[in-house]
Protein backbone atom coordinates (compact mmCIF):
# COMPACT_ATOMS: atom_id res chain seq x y z
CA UNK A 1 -1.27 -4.84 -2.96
CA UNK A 2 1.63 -5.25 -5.79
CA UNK A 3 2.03 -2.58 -8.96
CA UNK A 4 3.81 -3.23 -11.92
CA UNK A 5 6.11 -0.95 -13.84
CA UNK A 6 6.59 -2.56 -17.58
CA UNK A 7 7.04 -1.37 -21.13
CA UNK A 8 6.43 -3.05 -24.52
CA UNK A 9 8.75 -5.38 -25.83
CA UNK A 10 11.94 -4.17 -27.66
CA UNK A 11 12.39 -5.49 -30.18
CA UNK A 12 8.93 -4.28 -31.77
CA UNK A 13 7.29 -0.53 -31.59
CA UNK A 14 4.20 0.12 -29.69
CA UNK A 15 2.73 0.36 -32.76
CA UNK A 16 3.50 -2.92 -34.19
CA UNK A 17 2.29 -4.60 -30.52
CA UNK A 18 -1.13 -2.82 -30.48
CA UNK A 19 -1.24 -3.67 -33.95
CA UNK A 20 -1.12 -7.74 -33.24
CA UNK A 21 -2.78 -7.22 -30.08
CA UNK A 22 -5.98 -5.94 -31.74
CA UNK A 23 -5.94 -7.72 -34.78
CA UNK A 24 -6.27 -10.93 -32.47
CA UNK A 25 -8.92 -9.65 -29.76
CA UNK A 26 -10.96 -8.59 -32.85
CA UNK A 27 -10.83 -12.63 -34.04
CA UNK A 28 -10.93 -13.93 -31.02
CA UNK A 29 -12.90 -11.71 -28.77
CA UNK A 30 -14.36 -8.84 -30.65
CA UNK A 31 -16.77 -7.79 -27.76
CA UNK A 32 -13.29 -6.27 -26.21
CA UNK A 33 -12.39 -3.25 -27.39
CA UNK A 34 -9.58 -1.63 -27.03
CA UNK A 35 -9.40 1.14 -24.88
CA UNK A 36 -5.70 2.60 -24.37
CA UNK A 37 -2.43 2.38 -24.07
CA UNK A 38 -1.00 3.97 -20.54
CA UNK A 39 2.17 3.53 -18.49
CA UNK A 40 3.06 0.84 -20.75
CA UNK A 41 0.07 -1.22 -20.63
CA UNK A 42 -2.53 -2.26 -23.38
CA UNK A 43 -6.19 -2.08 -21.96
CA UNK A 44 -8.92 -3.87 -24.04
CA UNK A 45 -12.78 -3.58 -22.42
CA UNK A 46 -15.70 -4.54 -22.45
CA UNK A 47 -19.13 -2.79 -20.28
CA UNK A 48 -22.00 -4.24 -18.75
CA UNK A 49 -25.02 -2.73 -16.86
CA UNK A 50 -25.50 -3.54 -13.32
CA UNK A 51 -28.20 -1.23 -11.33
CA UNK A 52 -26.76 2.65 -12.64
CA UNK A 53 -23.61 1.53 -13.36
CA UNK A 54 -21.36 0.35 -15.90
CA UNK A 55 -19.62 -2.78 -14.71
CA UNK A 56 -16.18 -2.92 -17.01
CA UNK A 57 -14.41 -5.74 -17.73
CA UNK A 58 -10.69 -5.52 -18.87
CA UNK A 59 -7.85 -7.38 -19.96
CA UNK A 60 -4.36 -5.45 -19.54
CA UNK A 61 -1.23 -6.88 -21.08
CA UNK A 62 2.15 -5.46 -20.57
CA UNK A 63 5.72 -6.37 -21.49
CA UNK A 64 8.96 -6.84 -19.88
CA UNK A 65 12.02 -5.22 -21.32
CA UNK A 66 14.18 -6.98 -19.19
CA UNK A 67 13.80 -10.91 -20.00
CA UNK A 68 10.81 -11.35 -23.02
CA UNK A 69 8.56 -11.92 -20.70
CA UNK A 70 4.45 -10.43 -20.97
CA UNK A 71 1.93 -10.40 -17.97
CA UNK A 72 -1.39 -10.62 -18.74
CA UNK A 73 -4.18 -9.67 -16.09
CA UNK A 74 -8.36 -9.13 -15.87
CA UNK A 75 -10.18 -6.63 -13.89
CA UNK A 76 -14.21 -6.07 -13.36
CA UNK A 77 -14.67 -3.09 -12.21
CA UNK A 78 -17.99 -0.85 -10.85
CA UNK A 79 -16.14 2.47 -9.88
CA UNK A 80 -14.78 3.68 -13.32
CA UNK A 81 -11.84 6.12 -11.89
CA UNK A 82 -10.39 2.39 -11.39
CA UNK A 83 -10.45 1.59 -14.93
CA UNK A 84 -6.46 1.91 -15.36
CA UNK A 85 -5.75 1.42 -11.65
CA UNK A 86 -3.01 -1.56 -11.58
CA UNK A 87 -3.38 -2.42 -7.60
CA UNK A 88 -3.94 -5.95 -7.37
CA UNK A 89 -7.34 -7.27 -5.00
CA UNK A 90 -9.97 -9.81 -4.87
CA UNK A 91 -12.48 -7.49 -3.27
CA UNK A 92 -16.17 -7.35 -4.26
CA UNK A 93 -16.24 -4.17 -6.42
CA UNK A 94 -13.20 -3.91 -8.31
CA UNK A 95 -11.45 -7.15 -8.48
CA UNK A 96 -7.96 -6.91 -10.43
CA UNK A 97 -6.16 -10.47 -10.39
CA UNK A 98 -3.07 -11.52 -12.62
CA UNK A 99 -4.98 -13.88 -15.35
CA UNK A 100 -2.83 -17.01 -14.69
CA UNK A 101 -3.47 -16.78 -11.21
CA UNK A 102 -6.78 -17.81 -11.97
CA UNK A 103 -5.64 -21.54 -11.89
CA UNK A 104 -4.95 -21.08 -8.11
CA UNK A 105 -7.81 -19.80 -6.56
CA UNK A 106 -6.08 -18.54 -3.53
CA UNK A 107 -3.54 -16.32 -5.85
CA UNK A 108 -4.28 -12.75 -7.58
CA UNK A 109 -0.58 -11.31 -7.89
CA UNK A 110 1.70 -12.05 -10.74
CA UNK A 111 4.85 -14.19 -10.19
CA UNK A 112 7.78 -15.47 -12.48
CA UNK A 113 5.59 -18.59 -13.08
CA UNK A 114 2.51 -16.48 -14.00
CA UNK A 115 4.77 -14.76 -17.06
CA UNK A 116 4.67 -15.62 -20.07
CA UNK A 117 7.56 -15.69 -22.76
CA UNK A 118 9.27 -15.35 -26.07
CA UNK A 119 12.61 -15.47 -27.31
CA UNK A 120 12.46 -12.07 -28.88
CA UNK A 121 11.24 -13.22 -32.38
CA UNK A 122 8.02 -12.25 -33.95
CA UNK A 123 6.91 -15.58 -34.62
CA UNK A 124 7.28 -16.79 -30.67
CA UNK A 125 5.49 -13.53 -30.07
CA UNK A 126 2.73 -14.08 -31.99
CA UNK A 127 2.56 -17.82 -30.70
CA UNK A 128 2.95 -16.02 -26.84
CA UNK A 129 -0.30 -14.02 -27.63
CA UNK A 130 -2.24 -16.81 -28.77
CA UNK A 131 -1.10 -18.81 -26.05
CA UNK A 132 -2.38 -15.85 -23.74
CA UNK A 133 -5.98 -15.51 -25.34
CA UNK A 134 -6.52 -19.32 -24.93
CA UNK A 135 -6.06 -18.99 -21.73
CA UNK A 136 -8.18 -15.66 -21.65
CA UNK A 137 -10.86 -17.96 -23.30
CA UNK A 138 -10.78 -20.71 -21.35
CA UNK A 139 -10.00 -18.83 -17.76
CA UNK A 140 -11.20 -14.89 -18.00
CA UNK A 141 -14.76 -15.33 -19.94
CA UNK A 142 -15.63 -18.16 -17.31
CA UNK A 143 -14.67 -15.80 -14.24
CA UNK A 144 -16.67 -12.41 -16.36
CA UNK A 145 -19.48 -14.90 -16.36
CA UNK A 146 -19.48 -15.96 -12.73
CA UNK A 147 -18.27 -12.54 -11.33
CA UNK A 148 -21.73 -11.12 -13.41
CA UNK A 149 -24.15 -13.37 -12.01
CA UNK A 150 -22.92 -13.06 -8.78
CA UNK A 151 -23.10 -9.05 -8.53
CA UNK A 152 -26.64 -10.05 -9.36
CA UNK A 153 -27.37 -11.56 -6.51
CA UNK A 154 -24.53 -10.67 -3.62
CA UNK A 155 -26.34 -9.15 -0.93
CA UNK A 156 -23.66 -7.31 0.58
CA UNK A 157 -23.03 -5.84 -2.33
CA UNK A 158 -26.50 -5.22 -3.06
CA UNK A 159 -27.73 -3.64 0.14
CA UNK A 160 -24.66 -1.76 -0.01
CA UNK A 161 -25.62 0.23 -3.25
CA UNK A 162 -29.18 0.50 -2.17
CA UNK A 163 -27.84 2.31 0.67
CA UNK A 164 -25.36 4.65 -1.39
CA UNK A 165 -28.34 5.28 -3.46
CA UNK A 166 -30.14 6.58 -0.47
CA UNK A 167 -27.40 9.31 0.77
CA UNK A 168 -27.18 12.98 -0.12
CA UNK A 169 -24.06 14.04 1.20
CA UNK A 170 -21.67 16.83 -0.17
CA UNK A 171 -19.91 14.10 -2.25
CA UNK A 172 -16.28 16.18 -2.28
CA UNK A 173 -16.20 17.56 1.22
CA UNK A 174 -16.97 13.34 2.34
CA UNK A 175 -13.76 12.41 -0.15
CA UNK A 176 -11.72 15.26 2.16
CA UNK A 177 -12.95 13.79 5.36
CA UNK A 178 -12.20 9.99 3.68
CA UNK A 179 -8.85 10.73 2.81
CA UNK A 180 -7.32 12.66 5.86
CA UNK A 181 -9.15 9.80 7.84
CA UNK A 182 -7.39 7.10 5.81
CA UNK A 183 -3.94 9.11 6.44
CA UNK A 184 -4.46 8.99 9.97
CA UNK A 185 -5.33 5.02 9.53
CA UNK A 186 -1.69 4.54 7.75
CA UNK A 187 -3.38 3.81 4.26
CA UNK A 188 -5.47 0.58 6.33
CA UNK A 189 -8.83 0.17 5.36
CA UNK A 190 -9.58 -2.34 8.18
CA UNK A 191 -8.56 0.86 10.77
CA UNK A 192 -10.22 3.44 8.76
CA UNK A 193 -12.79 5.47 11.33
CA UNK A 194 -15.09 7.77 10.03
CA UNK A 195 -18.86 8.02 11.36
CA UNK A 196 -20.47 7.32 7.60
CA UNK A 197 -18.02 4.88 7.42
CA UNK A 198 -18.69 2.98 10.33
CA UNK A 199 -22.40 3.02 10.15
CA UNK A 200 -22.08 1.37 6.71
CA UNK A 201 -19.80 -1.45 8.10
CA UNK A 202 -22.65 -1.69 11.24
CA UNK A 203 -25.37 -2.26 8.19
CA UNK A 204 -23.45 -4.65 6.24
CA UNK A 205 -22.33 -6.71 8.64
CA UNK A 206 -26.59 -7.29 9.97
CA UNK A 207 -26.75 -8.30 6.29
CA UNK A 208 -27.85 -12.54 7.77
CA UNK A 209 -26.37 -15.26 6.18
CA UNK A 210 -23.29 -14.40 4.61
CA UNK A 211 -20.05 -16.49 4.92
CA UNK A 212 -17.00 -15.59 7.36
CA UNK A 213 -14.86 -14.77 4.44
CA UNK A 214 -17.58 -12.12 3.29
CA UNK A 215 -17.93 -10.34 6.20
CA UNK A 216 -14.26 -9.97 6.67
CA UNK A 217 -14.47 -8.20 2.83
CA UNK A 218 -17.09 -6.21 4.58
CA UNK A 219 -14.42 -3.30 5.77
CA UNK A 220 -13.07 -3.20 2.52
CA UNK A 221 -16.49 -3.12 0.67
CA UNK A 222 -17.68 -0.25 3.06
CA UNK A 223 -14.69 1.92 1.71
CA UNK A 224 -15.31 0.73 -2.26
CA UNK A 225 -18.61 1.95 -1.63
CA UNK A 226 -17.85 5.00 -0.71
CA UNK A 227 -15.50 5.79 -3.04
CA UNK A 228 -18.14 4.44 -5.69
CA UNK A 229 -20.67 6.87 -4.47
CA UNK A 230 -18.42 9.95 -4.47
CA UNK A 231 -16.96 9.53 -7.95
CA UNK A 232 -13.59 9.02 -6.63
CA UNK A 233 -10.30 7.55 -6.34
CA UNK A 234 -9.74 7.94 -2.22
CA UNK A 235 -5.82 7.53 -1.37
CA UNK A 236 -5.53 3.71 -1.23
């Protein structure tokens, strides 16, 4: 899991960046909306239904101070207390991966070769942007698309609401037991232990006919589900 600490550029106010920010998502993709600026990051979203929930899909942009540089990355989130959570993960319910990334299946984080750049100017700026939404276009929408249709028809992910759906537990005295548990598993899903817990992995995992690589997301699903059903951001 990486985090970023960055601020908008210089050389321009806040202001002036939301400013061309919006003004090109509203040409280019005007079913993203922008949603807020937070810890130096510019959130733009978009919601979709999927069973009770809204399923949110962002782009976040932020700006280095240090060396013109902007990262640009998309998230699709169920559990909304995730909206402006800037953990990195490829996990089935709330996926945050850096957008150029995309081109290498295997990556989510953001590198130096995942940046893009200006020289300070407002022209290159502008011409970094557009750069950035074509490759929003062309990467992001295609993912949204695929990432959609396959919510619709995961069955781990599936069976794993159906049985969040069924529970009635005291929602904030589970989120207690979850995060002193997750304490005494040094902040590791994988050696989380807690009964509700386990029982979920035990159901998922008799789910037939998944693939190796989504039962080992299985632990990690388990916990996202939990989380998802008690409204809450567990210490992760």
């Amino acid at each position: 899991m990486e985090t970023e600490i960055i601020i908008s550029p210089p050389s321009f106010k806040k202001t002036e960046t939301k400013s061309l920010l919006t003004e090109r998502m509203k040409r280019d993709h005007p079913s993203f909306r922008f949603l807020t600026y937070a810890t130096g990051v510019f959130h733009f979203q978009r919601v979709k239904a999927f069973h009770d929930f809204d399923l949110k899909e962002a782009l976040h942009i932020v700006f280095s101070i240090a060396d013109n540089t902007m990262h640009a990355s998309i998230s699709s989130r169920l559990n909304p207390v995730h909206t402006l959570t800037p953990v990195y993960n490829k996990g089935f319910i709330n996926p945050h991966i850096d957008l150029r990334a995309l081109k290498n299946s295997n990556d989510i984080f953001p590198t130096p070769n995942t940046a893009y750049t200006f020289d300070g100017a407002r022209d290159t700026m502008i011409a970094m942007i557009d750069e950035m939404l074509h490759d929003f276009a062309g990467l992001a929408l295609p993912y949204f698309d695929a990432r959609s249709a396959d919510l619709q028809t995961n069955h781990l992910v599936n069976t794993g609401i159906d049985i969040i759906d069924s529970w009635d537990f005291d929602k904030t005295m589970l989120r207690n037991e979850l995060n002193i548990q997750l304490r005494k598993a040094k902040l590791k899903v994988v050696n989380l232990r807690h009964p509700l817990c386990n029982d979920l992995k035990e159901q998922l995992m008799a789910v037939p006919g998944q693939s190796p690589d989504a039962y080992h997301e299985v632990p990690r699903l388990a916990f996202e589900l939990m989380e998802l059903y008690c409204n809450s951001r567990i210490i992760s």
